[in-house]
PDB file of N, CA and C in Angstrom:
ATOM      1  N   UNK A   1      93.159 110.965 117.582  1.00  0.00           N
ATOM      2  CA  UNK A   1      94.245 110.615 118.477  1.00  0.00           C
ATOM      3  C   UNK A   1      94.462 111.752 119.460  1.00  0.00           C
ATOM      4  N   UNK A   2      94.590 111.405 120.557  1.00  0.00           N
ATOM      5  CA  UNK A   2      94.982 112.364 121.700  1.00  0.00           C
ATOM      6  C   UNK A   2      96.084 113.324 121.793  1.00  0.00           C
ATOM      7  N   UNK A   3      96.955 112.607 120.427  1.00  0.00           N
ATOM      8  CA  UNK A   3      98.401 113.210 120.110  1.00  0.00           C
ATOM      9  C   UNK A   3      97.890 114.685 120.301  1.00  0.00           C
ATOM     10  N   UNK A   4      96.878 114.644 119.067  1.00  0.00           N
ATOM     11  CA  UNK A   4      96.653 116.079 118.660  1.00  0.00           C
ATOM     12  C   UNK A   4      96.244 117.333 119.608  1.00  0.00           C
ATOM     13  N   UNK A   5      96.307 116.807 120.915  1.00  0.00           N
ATOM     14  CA  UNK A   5      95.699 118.057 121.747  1.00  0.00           C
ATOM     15  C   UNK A   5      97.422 118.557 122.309  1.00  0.00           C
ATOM     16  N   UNK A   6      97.281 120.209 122.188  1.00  0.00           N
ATOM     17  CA  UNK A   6      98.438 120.308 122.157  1.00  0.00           C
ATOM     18  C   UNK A   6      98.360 122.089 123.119  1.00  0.00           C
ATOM     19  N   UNK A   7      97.539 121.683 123.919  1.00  0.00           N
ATOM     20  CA  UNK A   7      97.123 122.907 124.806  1.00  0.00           C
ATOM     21  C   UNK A   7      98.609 122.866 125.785  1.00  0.00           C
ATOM     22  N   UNK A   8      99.174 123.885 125.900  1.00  0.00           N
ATOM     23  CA  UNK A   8     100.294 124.634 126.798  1.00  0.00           C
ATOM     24  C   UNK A   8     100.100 124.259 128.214  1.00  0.00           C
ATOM     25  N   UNK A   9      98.899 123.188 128.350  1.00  0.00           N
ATOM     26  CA  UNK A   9      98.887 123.186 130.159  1.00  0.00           C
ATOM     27  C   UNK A   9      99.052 121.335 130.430  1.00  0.00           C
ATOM     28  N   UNK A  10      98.995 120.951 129.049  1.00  0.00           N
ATOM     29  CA  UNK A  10      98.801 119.496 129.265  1.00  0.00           C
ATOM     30  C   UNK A  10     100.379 119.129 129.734  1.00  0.00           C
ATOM     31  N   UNK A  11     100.643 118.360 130.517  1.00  0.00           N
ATOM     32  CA  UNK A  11     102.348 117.605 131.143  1.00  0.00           C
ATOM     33  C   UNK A  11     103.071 117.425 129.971  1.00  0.00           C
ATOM     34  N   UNK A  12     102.467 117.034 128.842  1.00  0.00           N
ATOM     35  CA  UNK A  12     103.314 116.500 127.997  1.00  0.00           C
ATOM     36  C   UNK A  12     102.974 117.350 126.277  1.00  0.00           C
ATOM     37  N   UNK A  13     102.974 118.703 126.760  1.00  0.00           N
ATOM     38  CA  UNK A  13     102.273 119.284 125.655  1.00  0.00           C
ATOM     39  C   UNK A  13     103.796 119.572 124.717  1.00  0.00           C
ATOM     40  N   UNK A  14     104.844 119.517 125.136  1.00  0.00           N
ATOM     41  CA  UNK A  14     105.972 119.801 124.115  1.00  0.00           C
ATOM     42  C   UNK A  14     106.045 118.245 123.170  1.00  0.00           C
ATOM     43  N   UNK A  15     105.592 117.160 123.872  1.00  0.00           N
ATOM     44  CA  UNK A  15     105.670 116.361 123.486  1.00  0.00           C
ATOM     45  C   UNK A  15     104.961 115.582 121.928  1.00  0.00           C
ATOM     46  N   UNK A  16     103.725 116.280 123.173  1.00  0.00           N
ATOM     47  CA  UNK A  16     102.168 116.356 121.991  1.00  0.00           C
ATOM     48  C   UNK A  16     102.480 116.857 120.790  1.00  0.00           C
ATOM     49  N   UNK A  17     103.315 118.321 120.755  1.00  0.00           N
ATOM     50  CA  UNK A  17     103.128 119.150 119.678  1.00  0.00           C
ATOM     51  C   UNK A  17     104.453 118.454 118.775  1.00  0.00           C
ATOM     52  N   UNK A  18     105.163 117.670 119.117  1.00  0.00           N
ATOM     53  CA  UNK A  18     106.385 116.835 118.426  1.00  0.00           C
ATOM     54  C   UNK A  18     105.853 115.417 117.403  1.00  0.00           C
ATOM     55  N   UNK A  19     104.542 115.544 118.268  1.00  0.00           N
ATOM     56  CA  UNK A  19     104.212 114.077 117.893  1.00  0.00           C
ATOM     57  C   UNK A  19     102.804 114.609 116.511  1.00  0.00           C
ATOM     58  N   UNK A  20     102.237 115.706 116.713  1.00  0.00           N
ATOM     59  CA  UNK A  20     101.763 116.521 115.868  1.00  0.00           C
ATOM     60  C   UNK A  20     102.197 116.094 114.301  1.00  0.00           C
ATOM     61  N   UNK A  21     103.842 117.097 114.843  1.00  0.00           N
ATOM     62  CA  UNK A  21     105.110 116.761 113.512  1.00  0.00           C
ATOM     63  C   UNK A  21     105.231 115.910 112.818  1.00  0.00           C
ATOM     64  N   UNK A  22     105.304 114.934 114.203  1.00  0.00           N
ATOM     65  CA  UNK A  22     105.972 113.520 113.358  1.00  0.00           C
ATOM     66  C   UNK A  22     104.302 112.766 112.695  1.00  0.00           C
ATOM     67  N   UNK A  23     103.413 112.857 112.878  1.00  0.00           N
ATOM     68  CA  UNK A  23     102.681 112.274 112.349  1.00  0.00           C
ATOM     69  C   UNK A  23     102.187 113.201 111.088  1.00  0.00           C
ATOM     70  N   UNK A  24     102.402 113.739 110.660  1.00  0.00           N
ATOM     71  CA  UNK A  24     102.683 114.976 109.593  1.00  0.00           C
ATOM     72  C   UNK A  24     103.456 114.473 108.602  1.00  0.00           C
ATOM     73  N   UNK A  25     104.515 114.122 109.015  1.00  0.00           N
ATOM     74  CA  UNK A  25     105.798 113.375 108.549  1.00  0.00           C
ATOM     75  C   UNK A  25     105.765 112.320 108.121  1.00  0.00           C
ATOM     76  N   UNK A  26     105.216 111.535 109.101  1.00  0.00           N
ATOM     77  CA  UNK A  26     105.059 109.909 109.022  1.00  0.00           C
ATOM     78  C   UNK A  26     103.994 109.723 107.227  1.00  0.00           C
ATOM     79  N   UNK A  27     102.870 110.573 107.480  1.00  0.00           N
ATOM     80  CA  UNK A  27     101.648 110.823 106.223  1.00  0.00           C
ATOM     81  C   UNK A  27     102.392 111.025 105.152  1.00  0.00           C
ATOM     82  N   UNK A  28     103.462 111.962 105.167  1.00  0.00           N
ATOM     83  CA  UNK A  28     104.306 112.416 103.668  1.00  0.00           C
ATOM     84  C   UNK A  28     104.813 111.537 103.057  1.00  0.00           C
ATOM     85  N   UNK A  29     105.383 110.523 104.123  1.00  0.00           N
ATOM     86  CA  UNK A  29     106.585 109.541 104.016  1.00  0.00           C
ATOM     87  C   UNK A  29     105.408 108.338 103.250  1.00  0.00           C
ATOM     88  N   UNK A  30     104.388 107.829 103.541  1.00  0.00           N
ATOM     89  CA  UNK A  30     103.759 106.910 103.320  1.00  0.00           C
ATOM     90  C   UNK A  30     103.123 107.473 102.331  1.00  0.00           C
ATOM     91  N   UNK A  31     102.696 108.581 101.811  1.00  0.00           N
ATOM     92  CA  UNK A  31     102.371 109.280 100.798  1.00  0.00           C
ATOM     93  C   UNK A  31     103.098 108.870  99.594  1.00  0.00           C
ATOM     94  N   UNK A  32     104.820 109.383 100.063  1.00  0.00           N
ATOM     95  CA  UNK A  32     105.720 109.281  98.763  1.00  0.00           C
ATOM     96  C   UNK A  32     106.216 107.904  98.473  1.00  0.00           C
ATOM     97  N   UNK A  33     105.533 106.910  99.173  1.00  0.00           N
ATOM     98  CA  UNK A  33     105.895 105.596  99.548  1.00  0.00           C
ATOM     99  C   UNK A  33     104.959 105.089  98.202  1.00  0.00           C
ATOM    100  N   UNK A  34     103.617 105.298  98.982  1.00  0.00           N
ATOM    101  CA  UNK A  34     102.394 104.968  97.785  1.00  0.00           C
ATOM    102  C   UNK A  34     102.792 105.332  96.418  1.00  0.00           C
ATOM    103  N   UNK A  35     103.100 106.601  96.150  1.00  0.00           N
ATOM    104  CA  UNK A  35     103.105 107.389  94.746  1.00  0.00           C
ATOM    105  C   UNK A  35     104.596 106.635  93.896  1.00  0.00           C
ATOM    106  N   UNK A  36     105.630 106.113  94.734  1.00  0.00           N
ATOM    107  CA  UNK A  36     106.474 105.455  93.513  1.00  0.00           C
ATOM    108  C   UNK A  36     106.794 103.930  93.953  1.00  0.00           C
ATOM    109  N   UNK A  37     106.742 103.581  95.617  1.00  0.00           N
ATOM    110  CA  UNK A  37     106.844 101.895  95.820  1.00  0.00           C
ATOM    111  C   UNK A  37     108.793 102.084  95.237  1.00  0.00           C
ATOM    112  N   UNK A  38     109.429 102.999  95.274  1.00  0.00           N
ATOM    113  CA  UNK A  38     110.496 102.391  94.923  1.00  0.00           C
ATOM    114  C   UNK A  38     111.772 103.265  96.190  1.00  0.00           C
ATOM    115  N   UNK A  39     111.455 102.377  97.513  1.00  0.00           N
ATOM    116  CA  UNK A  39     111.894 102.864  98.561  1.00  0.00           C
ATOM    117  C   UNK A  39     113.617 103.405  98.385  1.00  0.00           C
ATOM    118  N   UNK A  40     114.407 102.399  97.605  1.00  0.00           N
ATOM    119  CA  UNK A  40     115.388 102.277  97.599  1.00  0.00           C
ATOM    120  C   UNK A  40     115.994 103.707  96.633  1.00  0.00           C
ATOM    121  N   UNK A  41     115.255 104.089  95.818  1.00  0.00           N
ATOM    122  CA  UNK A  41     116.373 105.106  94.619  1.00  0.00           C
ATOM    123  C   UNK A  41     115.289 106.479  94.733  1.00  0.00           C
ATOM    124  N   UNK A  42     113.482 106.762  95.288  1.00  0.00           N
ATOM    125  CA  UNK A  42     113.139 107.633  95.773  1.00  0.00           C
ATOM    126  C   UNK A  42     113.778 108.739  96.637  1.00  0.00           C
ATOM    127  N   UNK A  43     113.956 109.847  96.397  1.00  0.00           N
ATOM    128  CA  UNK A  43     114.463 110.633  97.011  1.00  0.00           C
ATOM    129  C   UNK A  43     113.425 111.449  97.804  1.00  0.00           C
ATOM    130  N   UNK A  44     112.259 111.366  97.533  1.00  0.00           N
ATOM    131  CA  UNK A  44     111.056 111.983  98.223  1.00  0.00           C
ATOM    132  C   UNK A  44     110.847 111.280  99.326  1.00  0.00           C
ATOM    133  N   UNK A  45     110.885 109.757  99.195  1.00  0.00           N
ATOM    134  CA  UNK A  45     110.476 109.090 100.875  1.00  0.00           C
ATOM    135  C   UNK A  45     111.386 109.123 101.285  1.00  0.00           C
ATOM    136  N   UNK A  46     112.811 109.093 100.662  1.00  0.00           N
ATOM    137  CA  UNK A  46     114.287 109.189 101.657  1.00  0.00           C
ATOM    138  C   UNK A  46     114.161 110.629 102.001  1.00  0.00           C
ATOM    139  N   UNK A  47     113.808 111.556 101.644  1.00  0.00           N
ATOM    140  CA  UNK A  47     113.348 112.913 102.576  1.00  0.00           C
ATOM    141  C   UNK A  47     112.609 112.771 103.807  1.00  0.00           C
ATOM    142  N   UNK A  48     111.293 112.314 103.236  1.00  0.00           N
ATOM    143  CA  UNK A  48     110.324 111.860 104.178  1.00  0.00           C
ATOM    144  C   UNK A  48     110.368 111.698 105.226  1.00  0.00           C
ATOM    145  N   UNK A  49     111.053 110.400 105.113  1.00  0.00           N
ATOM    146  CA  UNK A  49     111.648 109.768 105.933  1.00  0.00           C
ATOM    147  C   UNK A  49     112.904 110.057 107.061  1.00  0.00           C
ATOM    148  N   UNK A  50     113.561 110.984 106.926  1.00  0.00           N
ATOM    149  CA  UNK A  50     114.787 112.270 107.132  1.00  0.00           C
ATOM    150  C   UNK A  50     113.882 112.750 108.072  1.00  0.00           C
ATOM    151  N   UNK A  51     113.010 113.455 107.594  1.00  0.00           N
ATOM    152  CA  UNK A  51     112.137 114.458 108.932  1.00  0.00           C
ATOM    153  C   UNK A  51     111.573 113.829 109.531  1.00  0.00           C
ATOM    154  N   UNK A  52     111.176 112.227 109.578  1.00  0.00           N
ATOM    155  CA  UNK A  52     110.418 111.420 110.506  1.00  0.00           C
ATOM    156  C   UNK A  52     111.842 111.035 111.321  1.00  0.00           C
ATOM    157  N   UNK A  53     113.084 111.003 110.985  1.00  0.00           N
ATOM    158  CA  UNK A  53     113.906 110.272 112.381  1.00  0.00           C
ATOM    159  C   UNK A  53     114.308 111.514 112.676  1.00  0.00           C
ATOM    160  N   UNK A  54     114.477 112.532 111.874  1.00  0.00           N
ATOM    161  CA  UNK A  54     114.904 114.009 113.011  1.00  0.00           C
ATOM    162  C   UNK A  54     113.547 114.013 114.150  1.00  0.00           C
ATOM    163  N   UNK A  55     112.545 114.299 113.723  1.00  0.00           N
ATOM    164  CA  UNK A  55     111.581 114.410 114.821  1.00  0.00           C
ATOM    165  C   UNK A  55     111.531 113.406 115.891  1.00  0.00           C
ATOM    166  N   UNK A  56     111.569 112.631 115.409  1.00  0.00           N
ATOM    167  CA  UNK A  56     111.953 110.838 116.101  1.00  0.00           C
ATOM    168  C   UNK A  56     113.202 111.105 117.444  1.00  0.00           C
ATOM    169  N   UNK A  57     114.375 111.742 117.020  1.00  0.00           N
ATOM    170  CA  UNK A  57     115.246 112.133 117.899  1.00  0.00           C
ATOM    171  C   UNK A  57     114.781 113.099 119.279  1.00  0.00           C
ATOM    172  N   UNK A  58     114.381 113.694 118.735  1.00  0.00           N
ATOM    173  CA  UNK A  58     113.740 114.575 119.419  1.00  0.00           C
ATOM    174  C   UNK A  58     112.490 114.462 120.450  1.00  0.00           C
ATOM    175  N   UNK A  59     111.777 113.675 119.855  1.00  0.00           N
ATOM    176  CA  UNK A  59     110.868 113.087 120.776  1.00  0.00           C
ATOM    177  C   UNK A  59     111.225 111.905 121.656  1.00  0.00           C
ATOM    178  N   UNK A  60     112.353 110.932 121.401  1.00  0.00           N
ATOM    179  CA  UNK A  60     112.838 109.977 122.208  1.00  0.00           C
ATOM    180  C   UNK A  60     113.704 110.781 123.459  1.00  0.00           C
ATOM    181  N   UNK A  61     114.147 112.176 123.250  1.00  0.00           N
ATOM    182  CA  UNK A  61     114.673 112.829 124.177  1.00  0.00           C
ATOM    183  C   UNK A  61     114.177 113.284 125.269  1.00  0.00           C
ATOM    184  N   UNK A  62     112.687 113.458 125.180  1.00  0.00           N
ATOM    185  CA  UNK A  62     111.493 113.491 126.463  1.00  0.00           C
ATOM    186  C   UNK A  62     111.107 112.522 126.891  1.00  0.00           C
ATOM    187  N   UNK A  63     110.689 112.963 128.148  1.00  0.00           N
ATOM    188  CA  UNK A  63     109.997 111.348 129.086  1.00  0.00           C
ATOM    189  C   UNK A  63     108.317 111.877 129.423  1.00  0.00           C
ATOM    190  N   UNK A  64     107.350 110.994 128.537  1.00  0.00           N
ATOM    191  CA  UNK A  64     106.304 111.229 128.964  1.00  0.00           C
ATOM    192  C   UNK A  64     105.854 111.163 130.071  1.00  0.00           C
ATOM    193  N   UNK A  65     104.714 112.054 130.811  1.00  0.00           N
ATOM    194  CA  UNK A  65     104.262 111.988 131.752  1.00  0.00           C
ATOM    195  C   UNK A  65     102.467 111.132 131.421  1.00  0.00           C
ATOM    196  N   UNK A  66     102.338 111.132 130.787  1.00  0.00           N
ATOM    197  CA  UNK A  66     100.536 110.537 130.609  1.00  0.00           C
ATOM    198  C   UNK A  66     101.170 109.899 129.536  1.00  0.00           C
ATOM    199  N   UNK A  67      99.719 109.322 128.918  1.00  0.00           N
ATOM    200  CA  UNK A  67      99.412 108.052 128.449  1.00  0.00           C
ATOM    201  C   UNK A  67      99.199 109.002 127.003  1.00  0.00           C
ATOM    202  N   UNK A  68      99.503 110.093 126.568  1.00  0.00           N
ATOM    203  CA  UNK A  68      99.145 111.018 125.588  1.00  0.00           C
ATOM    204  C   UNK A  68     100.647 110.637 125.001  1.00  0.00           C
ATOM    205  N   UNK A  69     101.455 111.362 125.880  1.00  0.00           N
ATOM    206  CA  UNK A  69     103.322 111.256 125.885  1.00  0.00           C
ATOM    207  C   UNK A  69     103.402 109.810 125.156  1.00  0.00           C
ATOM    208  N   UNK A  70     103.066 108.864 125.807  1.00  0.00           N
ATOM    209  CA  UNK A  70     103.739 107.260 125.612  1.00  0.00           C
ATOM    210  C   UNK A  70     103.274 106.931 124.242  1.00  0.00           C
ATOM    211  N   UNK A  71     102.033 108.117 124.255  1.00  0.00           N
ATOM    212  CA  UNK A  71     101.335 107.285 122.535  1.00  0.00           C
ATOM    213  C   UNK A  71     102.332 107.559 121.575  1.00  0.00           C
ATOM    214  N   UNK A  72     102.593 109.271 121.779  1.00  0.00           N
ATOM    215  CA  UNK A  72     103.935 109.435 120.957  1.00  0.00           C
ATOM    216  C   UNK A  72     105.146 109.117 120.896  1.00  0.00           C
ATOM    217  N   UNK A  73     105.192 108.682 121.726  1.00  0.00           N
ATOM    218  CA  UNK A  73     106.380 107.943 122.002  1.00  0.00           C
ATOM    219  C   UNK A  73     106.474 106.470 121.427  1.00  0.00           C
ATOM    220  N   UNK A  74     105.572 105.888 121.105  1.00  0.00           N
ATOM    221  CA  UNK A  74     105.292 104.846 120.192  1.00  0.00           C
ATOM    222  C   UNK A  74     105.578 105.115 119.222  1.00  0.00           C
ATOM    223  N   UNK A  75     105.084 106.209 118.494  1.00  0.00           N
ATOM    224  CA  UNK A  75     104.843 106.467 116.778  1.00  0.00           C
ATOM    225  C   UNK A  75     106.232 106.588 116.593  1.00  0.00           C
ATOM    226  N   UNK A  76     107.005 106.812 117.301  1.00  0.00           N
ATOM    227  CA  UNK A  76     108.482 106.976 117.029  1.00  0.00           C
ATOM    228  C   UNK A  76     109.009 105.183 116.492  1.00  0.00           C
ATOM    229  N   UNK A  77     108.142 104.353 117.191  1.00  0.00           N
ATOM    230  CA  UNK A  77     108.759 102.906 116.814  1.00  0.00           C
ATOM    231  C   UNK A  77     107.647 102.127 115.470  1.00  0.00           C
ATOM    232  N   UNK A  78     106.464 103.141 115.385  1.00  0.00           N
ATOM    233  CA  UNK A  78     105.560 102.562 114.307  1.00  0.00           C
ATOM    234  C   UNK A  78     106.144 103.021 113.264  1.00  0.00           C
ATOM    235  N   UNK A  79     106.712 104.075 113.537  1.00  0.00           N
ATOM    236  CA  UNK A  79     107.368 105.025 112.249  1.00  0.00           C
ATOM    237  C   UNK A  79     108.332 104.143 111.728  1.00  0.00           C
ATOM    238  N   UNK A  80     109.735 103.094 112.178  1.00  0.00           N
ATOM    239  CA  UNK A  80     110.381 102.566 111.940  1.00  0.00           C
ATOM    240  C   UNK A  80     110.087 101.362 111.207  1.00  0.00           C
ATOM    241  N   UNK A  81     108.878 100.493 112.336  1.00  0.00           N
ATOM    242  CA  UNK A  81     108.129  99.031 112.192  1.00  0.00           C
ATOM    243  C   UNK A  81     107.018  99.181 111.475  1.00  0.00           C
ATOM    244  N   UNK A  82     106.401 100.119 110.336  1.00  0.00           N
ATOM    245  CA  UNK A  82     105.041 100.000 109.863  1.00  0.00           C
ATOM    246  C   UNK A  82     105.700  99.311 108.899  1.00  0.00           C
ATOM    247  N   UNK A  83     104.412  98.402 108.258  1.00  0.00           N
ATOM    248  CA  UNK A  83     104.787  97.644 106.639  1.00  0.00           C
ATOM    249  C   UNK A  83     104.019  98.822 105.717  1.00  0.00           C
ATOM    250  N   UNK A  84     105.281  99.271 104.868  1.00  0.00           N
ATOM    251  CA  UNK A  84     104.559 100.261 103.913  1.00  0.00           C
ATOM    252  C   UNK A  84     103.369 100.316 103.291  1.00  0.00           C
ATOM    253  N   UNK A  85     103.127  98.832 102.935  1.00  0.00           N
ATOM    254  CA  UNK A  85     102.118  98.249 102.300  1.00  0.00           C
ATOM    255  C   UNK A  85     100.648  98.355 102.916  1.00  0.00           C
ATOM    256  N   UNK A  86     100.896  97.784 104.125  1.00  0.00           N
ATOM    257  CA  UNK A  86      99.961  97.916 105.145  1.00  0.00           C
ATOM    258  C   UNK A  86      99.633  98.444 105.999  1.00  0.00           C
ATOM    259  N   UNK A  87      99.087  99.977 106.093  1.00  0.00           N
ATOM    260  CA  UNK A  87      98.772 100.575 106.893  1.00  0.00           C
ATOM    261  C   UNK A  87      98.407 100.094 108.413  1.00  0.00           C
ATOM    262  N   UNK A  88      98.667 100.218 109.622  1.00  0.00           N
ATOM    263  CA  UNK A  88      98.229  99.558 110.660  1.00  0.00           C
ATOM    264  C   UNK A  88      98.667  98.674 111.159  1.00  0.00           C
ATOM    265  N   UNK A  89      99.708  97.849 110.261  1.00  0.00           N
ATOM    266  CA  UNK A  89     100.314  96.413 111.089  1.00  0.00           C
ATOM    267  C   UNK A  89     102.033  96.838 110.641  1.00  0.00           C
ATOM    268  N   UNK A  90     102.502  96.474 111.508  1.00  0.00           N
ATOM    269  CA  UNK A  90     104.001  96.879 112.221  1.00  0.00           C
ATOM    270  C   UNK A  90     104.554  95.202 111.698  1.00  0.00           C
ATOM    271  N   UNK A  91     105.693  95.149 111.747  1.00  0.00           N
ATOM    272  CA  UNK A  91     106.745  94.429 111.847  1.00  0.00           C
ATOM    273  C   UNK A  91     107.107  93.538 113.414  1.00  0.00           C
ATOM    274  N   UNK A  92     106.568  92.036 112.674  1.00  0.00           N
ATOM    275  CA  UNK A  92     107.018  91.609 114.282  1.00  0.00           C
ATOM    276  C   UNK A  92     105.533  91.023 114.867  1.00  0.00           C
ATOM    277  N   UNK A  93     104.640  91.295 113.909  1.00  0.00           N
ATOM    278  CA  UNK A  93     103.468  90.250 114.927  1.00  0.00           C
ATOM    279  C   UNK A  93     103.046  89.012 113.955  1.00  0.00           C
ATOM    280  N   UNK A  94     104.335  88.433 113.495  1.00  0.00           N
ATOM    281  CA  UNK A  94     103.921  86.824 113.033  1.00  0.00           C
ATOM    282  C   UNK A  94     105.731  86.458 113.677  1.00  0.00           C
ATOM    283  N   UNK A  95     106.246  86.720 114.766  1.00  0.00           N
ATOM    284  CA  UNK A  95     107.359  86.883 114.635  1.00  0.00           C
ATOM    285  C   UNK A  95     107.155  85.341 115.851  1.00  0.00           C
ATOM    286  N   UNK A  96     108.469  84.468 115.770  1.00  0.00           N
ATOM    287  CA  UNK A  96     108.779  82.710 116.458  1.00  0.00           C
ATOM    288  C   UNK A  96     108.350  83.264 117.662  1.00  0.00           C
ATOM    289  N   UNK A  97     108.485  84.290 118.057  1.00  0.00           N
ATOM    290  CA  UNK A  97     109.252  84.964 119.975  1.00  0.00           C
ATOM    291  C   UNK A  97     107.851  85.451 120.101  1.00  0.00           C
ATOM    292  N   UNK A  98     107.359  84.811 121.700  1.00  0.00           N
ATOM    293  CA  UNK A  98     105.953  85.471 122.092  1.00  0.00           C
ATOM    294  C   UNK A  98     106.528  86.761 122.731  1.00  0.00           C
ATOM    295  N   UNK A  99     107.696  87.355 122.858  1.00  0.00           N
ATOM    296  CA  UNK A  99     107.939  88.230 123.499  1.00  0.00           C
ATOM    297  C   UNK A  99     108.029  89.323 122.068  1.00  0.00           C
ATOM    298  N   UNK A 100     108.139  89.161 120.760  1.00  0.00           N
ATOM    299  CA  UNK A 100     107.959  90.279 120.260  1.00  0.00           C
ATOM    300  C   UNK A 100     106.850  90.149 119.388  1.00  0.00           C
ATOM    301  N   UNK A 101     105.653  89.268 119.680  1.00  0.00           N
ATOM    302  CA  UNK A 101     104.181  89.802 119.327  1.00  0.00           C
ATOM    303  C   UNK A 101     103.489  90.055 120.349  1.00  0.00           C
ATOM    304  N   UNK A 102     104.229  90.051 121.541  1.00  0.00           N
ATOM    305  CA  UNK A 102     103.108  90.799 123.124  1.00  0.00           C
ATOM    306  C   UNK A 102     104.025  92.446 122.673  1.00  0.00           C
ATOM    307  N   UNK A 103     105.218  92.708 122.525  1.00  0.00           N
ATOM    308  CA  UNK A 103     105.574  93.595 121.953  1.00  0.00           C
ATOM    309  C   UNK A 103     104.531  94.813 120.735  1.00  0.00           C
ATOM    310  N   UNK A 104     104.479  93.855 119.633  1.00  0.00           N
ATOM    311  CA  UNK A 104     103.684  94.528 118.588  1.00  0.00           C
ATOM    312  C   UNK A 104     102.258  95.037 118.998  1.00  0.00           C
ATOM    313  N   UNK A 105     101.812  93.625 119.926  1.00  0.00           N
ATOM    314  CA  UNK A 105     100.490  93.786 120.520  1.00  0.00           C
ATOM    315  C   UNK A 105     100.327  95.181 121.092  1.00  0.00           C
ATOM    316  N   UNK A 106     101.128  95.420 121.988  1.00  0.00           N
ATOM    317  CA  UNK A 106     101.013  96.478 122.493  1.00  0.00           C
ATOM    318  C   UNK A 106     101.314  97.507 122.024  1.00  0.00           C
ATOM    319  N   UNK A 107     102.717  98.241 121.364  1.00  0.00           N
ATOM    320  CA  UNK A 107     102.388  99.176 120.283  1.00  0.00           C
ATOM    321  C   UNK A 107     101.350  99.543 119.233  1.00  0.00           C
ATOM    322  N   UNK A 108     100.949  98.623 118.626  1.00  0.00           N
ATOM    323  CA  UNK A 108     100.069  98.259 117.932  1.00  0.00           C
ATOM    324  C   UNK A 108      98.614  98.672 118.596  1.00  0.00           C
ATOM    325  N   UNK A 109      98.231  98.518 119.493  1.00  0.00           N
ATOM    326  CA  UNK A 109      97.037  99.143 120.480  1.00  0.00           C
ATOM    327  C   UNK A 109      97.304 100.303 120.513  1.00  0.00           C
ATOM    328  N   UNK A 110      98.692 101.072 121.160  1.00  0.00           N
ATOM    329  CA  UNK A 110      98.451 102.488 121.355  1.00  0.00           C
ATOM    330  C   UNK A 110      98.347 103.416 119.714  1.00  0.00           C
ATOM    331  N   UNK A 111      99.133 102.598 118.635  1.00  0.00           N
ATOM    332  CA  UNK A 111      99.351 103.369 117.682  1.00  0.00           C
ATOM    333  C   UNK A 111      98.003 103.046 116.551  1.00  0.00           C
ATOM    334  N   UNK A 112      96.740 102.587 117.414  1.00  0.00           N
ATOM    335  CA  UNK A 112      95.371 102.630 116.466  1.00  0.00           C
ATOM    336  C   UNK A 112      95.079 103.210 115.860  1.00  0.00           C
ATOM    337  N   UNK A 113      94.778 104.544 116.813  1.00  0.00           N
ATOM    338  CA  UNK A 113      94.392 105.660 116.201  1.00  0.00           C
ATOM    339  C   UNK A 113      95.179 106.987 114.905  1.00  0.00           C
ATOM    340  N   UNK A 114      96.414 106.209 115.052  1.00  0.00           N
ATOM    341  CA  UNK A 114      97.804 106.776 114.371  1.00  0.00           C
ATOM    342  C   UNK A 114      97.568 105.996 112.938  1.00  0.00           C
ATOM    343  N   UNK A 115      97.128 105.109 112.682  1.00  0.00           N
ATOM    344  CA  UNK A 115      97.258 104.278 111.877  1.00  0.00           C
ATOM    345  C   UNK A 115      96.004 104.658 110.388  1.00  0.00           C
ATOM    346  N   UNK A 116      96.907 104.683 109.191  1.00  0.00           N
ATOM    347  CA  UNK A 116      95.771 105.612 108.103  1.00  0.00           C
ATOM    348  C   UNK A 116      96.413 104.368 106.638  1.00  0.00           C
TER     349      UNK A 116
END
């Protein structure tokens, strides 16, 4: 993923290096997800999960300039919409409304390479 280039000259390198984080985060969270499946009384993915919407804040507070920026700027909404279960598919693409599976469609494209 392009996230990962996080050179000091790129437009959106504070961004890059946020999105670094959060996909760091996002791995722990789906980590501690896998290891107990018990979202609700886990205190490890409710951590997890804690440092994925702090970073999340933080990165919705910048405005990307490239197509690097916007990717991360996605993972902020894959992070919310992934199915725990299923790595790669988000929430919302079997959904009545063609307006929120052209939605998924498109998150879903940028957040490919994000997807483990």
């Amino acid at each position: 993923m392009n996230a990962h280039i996080t050179s000091a000259l790129h437009p959106d390198a504070e961004l890059l290096a946020l999105g670094k984080a959060l996909y760091s985060a996002w791995q722990a969270e789906r980590a501690a997800f896998v290891a107990s499946r018990d979202i609700v009384n886990d205190s490890a993915i409710e951590a997890a999960a804690d440092t994925s919407r702090k970073l999340a804040s933080q990165i919705v507070a910048l405005a990307p300039k490239t197509i690097d920026g916007v990717r991360v700027l996605a993972m902020v909404w894959g992070q919310a919409y992934y199915l725990s279960e299923q790595p790669g598919q988000y929430e919302g693409s079997d959904s009545e409304y063609p307006c929120d599976r052209a939605a998924n469609a498109v998150m879903s494209f940028l957040l490919k390479d994000v997807a483990a």
